[in-house]
N, C-alpha and C. Protein backbone atom coordinates (compact mmCIF):
# COMPACT_ATOMS: atom_id res chain seq x y z
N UNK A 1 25.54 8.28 6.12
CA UNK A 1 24.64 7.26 5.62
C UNK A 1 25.31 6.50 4.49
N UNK A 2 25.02 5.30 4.62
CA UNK A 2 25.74 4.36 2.89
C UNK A 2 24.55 4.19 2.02
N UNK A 3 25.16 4.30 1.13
CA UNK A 3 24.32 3.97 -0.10
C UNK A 3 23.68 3.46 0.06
N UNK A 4 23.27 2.00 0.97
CA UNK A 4 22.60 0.89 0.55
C UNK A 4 21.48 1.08 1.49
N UNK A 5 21.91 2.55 2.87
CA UNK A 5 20.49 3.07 3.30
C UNK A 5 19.78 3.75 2.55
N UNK A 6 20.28 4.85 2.09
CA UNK A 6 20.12 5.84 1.30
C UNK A 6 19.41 5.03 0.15
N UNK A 7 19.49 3.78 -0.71
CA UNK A 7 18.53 3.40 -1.91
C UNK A 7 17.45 2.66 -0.87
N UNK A 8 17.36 2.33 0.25
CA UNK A 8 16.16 2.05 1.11
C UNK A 8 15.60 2.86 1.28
N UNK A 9 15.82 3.98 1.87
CA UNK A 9 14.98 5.09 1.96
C UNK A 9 14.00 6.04 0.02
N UNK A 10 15.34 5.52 -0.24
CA UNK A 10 14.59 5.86 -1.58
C UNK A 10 13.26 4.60 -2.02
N UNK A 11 13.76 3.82 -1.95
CA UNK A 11 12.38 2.52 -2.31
C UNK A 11 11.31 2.54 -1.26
N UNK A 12 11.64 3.05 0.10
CA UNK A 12 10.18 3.34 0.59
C UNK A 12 9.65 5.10 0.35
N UNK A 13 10.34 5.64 -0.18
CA UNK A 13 9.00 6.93 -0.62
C UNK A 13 9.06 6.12 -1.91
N UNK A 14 9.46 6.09 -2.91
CA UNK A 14 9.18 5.27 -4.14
C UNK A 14 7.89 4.59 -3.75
N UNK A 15 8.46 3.42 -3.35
CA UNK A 15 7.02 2.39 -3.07
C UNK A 15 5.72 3.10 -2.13
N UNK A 16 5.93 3.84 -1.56
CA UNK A 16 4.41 4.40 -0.83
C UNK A 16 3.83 5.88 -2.29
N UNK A 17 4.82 6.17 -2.45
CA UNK A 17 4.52 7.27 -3.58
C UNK A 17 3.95 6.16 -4.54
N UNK A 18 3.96 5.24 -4.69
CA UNK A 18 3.34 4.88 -6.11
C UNK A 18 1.99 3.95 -5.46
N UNK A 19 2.16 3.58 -4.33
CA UNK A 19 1.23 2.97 -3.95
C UNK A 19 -0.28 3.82 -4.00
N UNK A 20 0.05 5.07 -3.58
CA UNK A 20 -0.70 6.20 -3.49
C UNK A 20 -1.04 6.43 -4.74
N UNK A 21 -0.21 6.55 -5.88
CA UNK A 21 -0.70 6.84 -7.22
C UNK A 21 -2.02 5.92 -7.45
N UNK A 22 -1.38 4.65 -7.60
CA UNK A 22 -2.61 3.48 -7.90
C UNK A 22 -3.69 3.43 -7.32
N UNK A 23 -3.56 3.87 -5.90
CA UNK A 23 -4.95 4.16 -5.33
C UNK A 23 -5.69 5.38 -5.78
N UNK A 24 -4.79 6.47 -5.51
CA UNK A 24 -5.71 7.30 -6.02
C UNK A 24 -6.29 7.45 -7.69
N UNK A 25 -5.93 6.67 -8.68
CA UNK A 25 -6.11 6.25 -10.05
C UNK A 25 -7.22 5.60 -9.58
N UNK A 26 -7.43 4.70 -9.10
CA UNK A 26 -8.62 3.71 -9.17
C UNK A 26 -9.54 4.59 -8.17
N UNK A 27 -9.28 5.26 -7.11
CA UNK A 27 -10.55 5.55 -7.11
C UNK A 27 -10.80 7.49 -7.83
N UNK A 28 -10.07 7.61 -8.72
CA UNK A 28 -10.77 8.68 -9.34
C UNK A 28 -11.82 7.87 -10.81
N UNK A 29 -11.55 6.74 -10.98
CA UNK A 29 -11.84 6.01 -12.17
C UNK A 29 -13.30 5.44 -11.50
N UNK A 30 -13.02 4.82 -10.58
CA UNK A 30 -14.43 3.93 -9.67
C UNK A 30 -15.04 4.98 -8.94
N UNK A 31 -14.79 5.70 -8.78
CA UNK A 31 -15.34 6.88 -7.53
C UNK A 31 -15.91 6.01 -6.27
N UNK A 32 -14.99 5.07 -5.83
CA UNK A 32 -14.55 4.77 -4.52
C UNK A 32 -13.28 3.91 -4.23
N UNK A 33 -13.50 4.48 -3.43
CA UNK A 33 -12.03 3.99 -2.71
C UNK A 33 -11.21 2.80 -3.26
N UNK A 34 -9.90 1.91 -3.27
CA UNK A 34 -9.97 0.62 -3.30
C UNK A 34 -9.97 0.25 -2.03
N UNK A 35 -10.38 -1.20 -2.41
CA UNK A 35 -10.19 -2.03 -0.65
C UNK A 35 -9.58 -3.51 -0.91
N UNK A 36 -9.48 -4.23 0.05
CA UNK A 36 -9.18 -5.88 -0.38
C UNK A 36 -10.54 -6.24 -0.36
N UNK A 37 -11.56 -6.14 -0.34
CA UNK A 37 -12.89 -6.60 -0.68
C UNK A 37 -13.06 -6.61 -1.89
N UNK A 38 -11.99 -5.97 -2.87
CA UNK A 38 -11.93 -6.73 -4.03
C UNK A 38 -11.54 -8.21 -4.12
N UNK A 39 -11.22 -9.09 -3.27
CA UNK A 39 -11.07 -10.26 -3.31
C UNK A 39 -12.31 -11.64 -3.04
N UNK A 40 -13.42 -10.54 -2.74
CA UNK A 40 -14.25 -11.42 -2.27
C UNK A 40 -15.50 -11.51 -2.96
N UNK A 41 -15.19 -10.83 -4.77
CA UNK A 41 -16.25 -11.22 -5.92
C UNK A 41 -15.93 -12.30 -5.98
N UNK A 42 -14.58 -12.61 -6.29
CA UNK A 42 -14.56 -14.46 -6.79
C UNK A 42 -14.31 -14.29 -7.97
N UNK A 43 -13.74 -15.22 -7.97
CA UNK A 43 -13.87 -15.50 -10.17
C UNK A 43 -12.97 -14.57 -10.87
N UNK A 44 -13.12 -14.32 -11.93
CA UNK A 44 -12.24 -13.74 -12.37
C UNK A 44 -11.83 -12.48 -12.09
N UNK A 45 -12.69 -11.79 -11.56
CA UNK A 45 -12.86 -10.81 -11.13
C UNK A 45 -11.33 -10.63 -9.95
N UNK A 46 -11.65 -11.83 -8.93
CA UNK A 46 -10.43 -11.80 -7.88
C UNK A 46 -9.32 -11.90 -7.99
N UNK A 47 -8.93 -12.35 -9.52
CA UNK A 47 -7.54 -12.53 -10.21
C UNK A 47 -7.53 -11.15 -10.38
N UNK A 48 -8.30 -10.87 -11.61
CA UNK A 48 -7.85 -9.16 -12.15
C UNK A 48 -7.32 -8.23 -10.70
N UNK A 49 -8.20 -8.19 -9.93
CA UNK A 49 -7.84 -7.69 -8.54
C UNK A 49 -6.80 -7.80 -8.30
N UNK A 50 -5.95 -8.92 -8.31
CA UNK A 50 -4.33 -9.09 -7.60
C UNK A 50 -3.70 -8.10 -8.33
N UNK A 51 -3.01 -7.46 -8.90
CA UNK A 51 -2.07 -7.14 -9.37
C UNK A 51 -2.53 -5.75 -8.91
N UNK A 52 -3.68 -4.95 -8.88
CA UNK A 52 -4.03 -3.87 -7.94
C UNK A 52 -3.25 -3.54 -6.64
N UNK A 53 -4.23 -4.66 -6.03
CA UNK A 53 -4.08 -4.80 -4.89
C UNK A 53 -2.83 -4.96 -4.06
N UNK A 54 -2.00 -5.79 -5.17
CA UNK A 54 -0.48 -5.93 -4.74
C UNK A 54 0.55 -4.79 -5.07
N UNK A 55 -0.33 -3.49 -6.20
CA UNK A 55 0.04 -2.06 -5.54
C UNK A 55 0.11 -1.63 -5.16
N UNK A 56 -1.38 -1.48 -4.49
CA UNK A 56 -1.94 -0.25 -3.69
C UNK A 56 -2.09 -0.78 -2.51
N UNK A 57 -1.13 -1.76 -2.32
CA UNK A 57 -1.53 -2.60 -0.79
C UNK A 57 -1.23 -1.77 0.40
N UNK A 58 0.19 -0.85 0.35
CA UNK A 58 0.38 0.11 1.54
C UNK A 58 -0.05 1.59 1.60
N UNK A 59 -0.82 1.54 0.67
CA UNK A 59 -1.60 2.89 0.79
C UNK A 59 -2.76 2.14 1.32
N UNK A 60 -3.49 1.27 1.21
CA UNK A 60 -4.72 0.73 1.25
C UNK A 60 -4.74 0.56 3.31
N UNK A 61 -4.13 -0.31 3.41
CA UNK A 61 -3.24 -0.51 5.11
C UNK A 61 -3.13 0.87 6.05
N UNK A 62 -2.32 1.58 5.05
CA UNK A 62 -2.01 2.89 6.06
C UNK A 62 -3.59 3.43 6.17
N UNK A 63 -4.41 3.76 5.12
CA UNK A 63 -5.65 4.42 5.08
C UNK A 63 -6.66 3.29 5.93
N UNK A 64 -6.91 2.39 6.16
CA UNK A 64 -7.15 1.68 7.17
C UNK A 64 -7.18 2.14 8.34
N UNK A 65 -5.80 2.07 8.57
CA UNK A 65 -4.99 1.82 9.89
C UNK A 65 -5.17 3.30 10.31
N UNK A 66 -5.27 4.53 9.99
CA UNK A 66 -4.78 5.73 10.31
C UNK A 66 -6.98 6.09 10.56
N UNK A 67 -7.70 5.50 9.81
CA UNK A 67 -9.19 5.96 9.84
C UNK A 67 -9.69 5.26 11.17
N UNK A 68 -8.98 3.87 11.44
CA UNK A 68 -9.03 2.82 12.38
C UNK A 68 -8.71 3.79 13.84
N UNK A 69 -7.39 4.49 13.60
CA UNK A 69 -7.28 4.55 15.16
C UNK A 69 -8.04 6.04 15.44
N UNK A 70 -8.29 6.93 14.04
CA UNK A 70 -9.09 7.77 14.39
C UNK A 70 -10.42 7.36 15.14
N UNK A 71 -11.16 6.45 14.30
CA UNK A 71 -13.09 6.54 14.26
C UNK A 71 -13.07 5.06 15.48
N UNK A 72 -12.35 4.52 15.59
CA UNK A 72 -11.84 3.02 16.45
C UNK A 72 -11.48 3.22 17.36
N UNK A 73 -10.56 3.81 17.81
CA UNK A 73 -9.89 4.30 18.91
C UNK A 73 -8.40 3.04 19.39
N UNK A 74 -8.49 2.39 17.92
CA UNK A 74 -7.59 1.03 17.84
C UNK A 74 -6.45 1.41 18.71
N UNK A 75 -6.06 0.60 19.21
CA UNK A 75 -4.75 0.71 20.22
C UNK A 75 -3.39 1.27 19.50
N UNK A 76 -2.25 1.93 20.16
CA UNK A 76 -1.49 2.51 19.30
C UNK A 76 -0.36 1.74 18.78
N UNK A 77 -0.01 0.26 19.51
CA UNK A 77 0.68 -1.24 18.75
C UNK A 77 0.03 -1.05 18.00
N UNK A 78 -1.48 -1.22 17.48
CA UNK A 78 -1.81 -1.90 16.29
C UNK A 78 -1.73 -1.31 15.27
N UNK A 79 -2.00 0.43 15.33
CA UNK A 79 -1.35 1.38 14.45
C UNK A 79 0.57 0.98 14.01
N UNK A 80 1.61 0.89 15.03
CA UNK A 80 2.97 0.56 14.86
C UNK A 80 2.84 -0.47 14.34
N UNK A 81 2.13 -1.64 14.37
CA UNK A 81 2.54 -2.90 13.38
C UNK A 81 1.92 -2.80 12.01
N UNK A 82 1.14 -2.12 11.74
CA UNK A 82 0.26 -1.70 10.34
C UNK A 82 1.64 -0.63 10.24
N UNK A 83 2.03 -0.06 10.38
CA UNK A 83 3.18 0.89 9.90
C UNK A 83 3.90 0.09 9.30
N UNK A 84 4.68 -0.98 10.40
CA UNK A 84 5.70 -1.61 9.70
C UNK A 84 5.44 -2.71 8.53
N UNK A 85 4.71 -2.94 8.67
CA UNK A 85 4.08 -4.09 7.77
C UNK A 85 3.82 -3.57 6.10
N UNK A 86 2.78 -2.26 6.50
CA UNK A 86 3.11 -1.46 5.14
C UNK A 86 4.37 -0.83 4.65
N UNK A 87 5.09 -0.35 5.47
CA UNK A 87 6.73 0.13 5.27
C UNK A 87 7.48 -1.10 4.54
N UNK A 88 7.45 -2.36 4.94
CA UNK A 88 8.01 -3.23 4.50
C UNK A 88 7.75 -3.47 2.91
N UNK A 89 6.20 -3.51 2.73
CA UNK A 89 5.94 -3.93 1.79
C UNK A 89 6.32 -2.86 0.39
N UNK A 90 5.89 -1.48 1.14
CA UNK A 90 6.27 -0.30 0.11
C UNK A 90 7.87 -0.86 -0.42
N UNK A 91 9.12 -0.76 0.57
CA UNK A 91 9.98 -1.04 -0.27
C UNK A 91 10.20 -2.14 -0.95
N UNK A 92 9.49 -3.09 -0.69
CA UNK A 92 9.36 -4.16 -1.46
C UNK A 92 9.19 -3.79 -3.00
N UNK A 93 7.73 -2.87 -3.11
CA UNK A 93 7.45 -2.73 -4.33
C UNK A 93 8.31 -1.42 -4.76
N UNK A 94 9.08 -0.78 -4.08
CA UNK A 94 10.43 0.16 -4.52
C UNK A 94 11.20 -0.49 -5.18
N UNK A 95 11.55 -1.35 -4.20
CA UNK A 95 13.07 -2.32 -4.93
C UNK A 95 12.58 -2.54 -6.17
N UNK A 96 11.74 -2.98 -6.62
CA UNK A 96 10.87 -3.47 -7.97
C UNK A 96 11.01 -2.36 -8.82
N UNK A 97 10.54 -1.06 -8.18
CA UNK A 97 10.01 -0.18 -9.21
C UNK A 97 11.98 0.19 -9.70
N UNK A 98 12.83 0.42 -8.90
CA UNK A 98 14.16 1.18 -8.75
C UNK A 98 14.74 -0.23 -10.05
N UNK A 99 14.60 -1.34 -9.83
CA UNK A 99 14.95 -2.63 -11.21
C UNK A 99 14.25 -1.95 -11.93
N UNK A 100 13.21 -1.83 -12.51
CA UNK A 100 12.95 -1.21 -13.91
C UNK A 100 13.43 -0.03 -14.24
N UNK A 101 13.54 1.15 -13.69
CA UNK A 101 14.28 2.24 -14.16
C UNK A 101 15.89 2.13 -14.31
């Protein structure tokens, strides 16, 4: 493996490990869950929301997506593209977190 897999693989447990933190922070604080229906108070409220949300976005997706094809019976593409979509984004917010340390 080269390095430059090896710090990918590190920025996606990074980024899903922290995604998970933030979720589970907010909802031990709110005693529920987060969702993106935080976007749909409005107002200031929907600002404060972004910077959440643009945490806990692939924990939020996977927990979706994984309750979805349980209680849904959602097709198993739509589970694989919610994978990748959150995978992407986790290292996104890896790469981020791996620049500050």
């Amino acid at each position: 493996m080269s390095a430059q897999q090896i710090d990918s693989f590190l920025a996606l447990g990074l980024g899903f490990a922290f995604a998970g933190l933030i979720a589970s922070v907010y909802t031990a604080w709110r005693q529920q869950p987060v969702s993106f229906s935080l976007l749909l108070r409005g107002g200031a409220g929907a600002i404060v929301a972004l910077p959440l949300l643009a945490a806990a976005g692939p924990a939020i997706i996977m927990r979706n997506t994984l309750r979805g094809r349980r209680y849904e019976r959602r097709p198993i593409h739509f589970v694989a593209m919610s994978t990748i979509i959150a995978s992407f984004w986790s290292i996104a917010i890896g790469f981020q977190l791996l620049r500050l340390i």
